[in-house]
C-alpha atoms as a PDB file:
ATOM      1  CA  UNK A   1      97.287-229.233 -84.378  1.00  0.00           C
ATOM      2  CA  UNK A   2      99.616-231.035 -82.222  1.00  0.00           C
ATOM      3  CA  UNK A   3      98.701-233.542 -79.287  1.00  0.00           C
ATOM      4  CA  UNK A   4      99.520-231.420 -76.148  1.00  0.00           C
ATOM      5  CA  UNK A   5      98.159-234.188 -73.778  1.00  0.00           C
ATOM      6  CA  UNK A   6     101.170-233.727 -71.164  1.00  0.00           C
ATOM      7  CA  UNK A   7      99.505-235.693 -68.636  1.00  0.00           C
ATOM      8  CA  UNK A   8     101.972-238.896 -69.183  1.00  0.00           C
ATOM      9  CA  UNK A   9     104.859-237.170 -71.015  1.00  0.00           C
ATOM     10  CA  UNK A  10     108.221-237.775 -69.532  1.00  0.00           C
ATOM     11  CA  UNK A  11     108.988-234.676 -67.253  1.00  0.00           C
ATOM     12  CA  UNK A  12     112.146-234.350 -69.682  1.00  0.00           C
ATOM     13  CA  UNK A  13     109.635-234.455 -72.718  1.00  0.00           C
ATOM     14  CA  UNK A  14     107.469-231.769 -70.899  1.00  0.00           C
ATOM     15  CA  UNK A  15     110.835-229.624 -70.900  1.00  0.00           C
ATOM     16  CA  UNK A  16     111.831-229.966 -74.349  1.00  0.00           C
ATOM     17  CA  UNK A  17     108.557-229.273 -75.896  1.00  0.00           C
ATOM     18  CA  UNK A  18     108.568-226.073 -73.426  1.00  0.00           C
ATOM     19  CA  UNK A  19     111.557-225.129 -74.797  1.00  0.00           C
ATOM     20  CA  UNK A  20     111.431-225.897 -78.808  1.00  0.00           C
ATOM     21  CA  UNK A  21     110.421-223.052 -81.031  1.00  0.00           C
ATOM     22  CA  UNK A  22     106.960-223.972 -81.243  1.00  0.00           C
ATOM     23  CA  UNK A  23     104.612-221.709 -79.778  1.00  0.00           C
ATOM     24  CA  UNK A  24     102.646-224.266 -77.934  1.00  0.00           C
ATOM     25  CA  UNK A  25     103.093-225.402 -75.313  1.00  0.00           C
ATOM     26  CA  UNK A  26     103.716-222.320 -73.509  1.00  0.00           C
ATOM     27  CA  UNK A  27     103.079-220.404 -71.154  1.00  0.00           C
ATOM     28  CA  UNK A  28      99.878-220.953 -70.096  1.00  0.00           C
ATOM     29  CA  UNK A  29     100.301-224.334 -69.772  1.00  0.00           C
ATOM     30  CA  UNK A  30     103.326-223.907 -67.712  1.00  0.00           C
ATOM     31  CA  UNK A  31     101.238-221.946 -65.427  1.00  0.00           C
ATOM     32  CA  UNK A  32      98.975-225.263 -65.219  1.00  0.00           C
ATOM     33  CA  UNK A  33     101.860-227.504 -64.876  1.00  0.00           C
ATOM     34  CA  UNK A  34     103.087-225.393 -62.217  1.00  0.00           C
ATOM     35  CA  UNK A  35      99.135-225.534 -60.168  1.00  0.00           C
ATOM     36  CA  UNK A  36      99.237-229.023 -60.947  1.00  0.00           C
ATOM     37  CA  UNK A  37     102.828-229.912 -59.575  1.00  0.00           C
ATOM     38  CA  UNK A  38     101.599-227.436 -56.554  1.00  0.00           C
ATOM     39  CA  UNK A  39      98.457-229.615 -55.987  1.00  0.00           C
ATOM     40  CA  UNK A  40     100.336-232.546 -55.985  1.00  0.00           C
ATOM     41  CA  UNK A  41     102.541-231.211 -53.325  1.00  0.00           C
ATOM     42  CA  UNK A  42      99.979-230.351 -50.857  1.00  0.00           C
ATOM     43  CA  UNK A  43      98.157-233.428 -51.957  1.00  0.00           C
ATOM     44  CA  UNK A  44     101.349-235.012 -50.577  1.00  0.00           C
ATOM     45  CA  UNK A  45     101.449-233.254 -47.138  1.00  0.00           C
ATOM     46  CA  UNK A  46      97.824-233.932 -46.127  1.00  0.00           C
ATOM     47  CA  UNK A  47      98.384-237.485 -47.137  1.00  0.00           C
ATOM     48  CA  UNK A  48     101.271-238.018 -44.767  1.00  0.00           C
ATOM     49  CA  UNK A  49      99.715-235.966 -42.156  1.00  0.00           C
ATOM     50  CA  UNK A  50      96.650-238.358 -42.338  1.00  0.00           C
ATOM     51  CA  UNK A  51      99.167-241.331 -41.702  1.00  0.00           C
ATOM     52  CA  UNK A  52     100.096-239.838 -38.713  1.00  0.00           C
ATOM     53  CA  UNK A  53      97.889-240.947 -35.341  1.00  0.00           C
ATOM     54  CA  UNK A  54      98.289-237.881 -33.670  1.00  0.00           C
ATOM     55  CA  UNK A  55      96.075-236.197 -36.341  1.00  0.00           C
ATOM     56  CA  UNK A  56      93.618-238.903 -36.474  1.00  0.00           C
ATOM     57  CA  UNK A  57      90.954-236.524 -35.324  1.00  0.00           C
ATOM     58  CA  UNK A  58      91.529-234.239 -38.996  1.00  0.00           C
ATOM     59  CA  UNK A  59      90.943-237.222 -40.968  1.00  0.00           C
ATOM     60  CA  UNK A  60      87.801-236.254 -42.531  1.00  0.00           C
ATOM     61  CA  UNK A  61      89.188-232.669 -43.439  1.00  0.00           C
ATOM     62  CA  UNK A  62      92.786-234.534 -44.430  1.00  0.00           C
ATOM     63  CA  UNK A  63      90.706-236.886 -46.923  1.00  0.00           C
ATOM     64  CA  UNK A  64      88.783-234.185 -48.022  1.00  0.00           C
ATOM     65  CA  UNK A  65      92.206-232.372 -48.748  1.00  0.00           C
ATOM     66  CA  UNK A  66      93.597-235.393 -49.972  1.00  0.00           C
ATOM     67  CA  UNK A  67      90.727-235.753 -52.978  1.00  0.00           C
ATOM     68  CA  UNK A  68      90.586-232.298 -53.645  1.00  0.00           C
ATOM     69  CA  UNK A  69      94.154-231.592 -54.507  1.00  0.00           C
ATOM     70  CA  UNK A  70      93.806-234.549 -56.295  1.00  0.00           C
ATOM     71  CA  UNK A  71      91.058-233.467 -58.148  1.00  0.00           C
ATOM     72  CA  UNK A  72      92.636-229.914 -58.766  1.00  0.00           C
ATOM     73  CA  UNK A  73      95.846-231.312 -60.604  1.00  0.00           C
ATOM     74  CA  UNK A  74      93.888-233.054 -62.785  1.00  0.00           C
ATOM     75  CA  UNK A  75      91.943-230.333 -63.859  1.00  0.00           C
ATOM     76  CA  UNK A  76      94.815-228.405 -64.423  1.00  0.00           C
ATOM     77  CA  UNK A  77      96.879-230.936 -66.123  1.00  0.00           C
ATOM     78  CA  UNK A  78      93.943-231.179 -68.561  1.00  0.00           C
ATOM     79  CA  UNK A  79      93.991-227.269 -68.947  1.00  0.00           C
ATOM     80  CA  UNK A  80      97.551-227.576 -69.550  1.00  0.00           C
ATOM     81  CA  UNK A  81      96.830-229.254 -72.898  1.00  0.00           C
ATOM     82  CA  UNK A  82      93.970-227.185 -73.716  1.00  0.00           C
ATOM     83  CA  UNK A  83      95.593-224.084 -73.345  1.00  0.00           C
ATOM     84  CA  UNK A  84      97.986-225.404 -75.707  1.00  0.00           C
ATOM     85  CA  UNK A  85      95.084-226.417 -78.317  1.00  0.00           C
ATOM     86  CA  UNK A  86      93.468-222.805 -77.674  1.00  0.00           C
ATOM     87  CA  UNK A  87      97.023-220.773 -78.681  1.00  0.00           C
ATOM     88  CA  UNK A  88      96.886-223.615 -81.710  1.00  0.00           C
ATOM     89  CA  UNK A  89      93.538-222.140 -83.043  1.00  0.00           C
ATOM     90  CA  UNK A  90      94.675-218.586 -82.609  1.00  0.00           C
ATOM     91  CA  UNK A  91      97.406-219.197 -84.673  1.00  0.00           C
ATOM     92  CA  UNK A  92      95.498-221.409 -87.248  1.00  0.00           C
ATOM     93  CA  UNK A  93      93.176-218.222 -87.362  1.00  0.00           C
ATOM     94  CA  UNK A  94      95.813-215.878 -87.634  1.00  0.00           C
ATOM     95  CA  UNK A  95      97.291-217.761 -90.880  1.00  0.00           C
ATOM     96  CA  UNK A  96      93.467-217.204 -92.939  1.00  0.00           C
ATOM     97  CA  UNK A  97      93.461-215.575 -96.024  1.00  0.00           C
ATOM     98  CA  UNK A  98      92.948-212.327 -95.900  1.00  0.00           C
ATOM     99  CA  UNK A  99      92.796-210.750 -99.779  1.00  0.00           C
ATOM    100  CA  UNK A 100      89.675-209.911-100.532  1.00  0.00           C
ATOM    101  CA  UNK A 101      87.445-208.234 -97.366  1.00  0.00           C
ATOM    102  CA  UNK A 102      85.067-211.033 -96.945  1.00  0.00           C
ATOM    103  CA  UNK A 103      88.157-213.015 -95.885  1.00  0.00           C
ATOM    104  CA  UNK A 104      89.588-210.073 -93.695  1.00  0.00           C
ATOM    105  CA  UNK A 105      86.360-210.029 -92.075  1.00  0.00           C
ATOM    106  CA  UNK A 106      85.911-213.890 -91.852  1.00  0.00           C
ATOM    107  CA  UNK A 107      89.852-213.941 -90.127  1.00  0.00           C
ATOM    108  CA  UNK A 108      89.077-210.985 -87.725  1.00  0.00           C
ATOM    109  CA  UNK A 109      86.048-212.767 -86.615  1.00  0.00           C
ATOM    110  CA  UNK A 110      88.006-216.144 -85.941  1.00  0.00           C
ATOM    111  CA  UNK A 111      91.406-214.628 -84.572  1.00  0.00           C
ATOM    112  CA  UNK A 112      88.685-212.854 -82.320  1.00  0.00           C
ATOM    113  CA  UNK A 113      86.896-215.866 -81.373  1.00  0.00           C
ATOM    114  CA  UNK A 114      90.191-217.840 -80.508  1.00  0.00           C
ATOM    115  CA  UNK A 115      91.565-215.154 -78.866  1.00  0.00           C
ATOM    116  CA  UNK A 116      88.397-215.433 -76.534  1.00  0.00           C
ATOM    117  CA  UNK A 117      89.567-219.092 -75.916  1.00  0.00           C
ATOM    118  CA  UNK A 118      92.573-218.650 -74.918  1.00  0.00           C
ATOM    119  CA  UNK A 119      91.701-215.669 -72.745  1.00  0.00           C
ATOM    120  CA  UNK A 120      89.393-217.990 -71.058  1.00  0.00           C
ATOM    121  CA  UNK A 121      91.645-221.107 -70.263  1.00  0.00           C
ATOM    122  CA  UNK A 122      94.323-219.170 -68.029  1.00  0.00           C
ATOM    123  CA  UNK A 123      91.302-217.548 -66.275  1.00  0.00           C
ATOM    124  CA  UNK A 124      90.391-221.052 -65.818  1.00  0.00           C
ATOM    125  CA  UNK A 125      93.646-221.627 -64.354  1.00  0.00           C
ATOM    126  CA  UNK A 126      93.575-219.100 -62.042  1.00  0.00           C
ATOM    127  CA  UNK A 127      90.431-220.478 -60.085  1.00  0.00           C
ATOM    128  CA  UNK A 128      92.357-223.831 -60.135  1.00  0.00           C
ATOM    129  CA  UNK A 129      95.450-222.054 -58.348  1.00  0.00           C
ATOM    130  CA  UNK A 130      93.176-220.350 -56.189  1.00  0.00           C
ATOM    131  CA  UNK A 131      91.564-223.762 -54.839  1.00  0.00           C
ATOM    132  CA  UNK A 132      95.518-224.870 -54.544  1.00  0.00           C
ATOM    133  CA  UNK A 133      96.381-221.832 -52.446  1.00  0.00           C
ATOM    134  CA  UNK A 134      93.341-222.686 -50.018  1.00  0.00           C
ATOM    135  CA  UNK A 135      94.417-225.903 -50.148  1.00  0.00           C
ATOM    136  CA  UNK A 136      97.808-225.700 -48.967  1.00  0.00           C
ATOM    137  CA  UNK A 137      96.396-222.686 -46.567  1.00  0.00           C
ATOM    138  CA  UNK A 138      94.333-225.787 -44.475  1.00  0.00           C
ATOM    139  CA  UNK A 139      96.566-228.381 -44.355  1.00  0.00           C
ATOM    140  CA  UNK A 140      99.635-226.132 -43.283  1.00  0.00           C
ATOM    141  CA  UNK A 141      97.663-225.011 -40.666  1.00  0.00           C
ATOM    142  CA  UNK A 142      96.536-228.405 -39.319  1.00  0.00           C
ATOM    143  CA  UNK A 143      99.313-230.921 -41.006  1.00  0.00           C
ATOM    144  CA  UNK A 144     102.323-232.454 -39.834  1.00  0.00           C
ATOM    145  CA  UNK A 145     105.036-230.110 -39.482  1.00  0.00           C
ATOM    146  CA  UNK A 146     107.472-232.298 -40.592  1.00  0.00           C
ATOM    147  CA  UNK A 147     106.750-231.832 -44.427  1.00  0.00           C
ATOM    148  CA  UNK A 148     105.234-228.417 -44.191  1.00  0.00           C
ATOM    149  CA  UNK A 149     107.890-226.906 -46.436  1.00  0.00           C
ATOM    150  CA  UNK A 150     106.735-229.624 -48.942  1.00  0.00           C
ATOM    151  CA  UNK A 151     103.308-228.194 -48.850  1.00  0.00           C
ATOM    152  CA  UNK A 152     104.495-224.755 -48.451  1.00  0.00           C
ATOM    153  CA  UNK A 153     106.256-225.114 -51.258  1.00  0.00           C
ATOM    154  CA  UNK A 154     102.814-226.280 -53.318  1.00  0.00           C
ATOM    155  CA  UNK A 155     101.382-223.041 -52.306  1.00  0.00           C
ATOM    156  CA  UNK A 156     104.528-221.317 -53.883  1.00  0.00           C
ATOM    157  CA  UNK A 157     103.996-223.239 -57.239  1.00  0.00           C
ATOM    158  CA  UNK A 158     100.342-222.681 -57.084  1.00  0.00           C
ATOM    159  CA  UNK A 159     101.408-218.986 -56.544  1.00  0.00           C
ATOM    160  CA  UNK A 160     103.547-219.129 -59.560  1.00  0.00           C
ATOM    161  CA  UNK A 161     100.668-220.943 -61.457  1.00  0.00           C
ATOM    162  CA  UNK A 162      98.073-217.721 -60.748  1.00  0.00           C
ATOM    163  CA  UNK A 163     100.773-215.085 -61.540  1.00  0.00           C
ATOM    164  CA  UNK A 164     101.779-216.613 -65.172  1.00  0.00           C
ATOM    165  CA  UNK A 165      98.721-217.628 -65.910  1.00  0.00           C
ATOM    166  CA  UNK A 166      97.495-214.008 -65.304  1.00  0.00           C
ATOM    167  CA  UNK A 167     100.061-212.586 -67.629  1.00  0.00           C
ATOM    168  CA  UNK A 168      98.065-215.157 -70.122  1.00  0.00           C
ATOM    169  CA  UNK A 169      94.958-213.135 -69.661  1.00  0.00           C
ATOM    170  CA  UNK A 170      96.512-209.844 -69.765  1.00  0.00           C
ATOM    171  CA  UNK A 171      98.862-210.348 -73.235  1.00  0.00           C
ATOM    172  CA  UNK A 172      95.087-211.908 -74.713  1.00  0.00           C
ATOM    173  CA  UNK A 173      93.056-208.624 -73.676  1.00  0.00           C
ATOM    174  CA  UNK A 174      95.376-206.531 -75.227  1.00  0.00           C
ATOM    175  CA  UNK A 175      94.782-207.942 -78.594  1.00  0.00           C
ATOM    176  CA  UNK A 176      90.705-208.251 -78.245  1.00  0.00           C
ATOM    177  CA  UNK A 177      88.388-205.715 -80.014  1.00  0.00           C
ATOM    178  CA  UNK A 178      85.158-206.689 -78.108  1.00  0.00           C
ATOM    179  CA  UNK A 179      85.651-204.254 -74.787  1.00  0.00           C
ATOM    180  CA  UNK A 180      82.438-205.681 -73.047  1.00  0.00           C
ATOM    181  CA  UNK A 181      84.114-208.819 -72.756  1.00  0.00           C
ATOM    182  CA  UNK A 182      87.389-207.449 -72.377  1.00  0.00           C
ATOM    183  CA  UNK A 183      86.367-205.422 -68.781  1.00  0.00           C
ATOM    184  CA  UNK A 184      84.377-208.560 -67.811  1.00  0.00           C
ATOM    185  CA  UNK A 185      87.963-210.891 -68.168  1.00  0.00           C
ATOM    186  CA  UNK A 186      89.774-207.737 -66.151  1.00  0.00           C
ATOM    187  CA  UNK A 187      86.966-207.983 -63.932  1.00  0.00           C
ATOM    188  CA  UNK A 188      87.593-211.604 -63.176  1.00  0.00           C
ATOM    189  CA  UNK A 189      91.665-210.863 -63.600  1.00  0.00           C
ATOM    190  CA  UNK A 190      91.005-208.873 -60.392  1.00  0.00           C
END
């Protein structure tokens, strides 16, 4: 396994692993990267509509804001990584032995397991783009109009961050046996 900690990779680092032939990072933790840069943007707006007087009278809700989105990209930043580790072990799995039917059985079980993993994480990632969305949704209604593309723009990336992250889920239920779980995950999906 490979340290996927993008958290203080160069933004040209983050790009190249995205784009090298290994499987991870991929796209799940681009749809984390994408919530996080999304946080960070409506983290952005609330903070310079708190440093505005006229809006003195938000300032709880604007510092509430403030720590939240703050809060929220970190969370996905550290999904980012362990969305990465979670694709790792379903690969690891997928590479078991599988000759004799003790060790088909023993590599169904753990492709299974890690598929469950990495099913969860984007769902994970969802909620996190959710809170983003509401985010951006309060301080674009009460923020300084000046940067409300900025945060407008968070919303967009947060947007971005739920829709690939979603695909995630989807291209993992496709390959899991267990159909309790799998309606439960579509359940959430929806």
């Amino acid at each position: 396994m490979t340290d996927h900690d993008l958290s203080t990779a160069s933004f040209q680092d983050v790009l190249d692993k995205l784009g090298s032939r290994d499987p991870t990072p991929g796209g799940g933790s681009a749809a984390a990267l994408a919530g996080a840069m999304g946080a960070s943007l409506v983290r952005m707006l609330a903070s310079v509509t708190k440093a505005h007087d006229e809006f003195a009278d938000r300032g709880q809700l604007l510092e509430a804001i403030v720590d939240q989105a703050q809060e929220t990209r970190d969370h996905l930043l550290a999904y980012a990584a362990k969305d990465a580790a979670a694709y790792d072990r379903v690969v690891e799995a997928q590479r078991l032995p599988r000759e004799t039917e003790d060790e088909v059985a023993a590599r169904t079980e753990a492709v299974q397991a890690a598929l469950r993993e990495a099913t969860e994480l984007p769902l994970r990632i969802m909620e996190e783009c959710l809170q983003v969305i509401g985010l951006a949704k309060n301080v674009l209604d009460s923020g300084f109009h000046g940067a409300a593309s900025d945060g407008a723009v968070g919303a967009v990336l947060a947007r971005a961050g739920l829709q690939a992250a979603s695909l995630t889920v989807k291209a993992n239920l496709a390959l899991i046996d267990d159909d309790d779980y799998a309606q439960i995950s579509r359940t959430k999906l929806d």
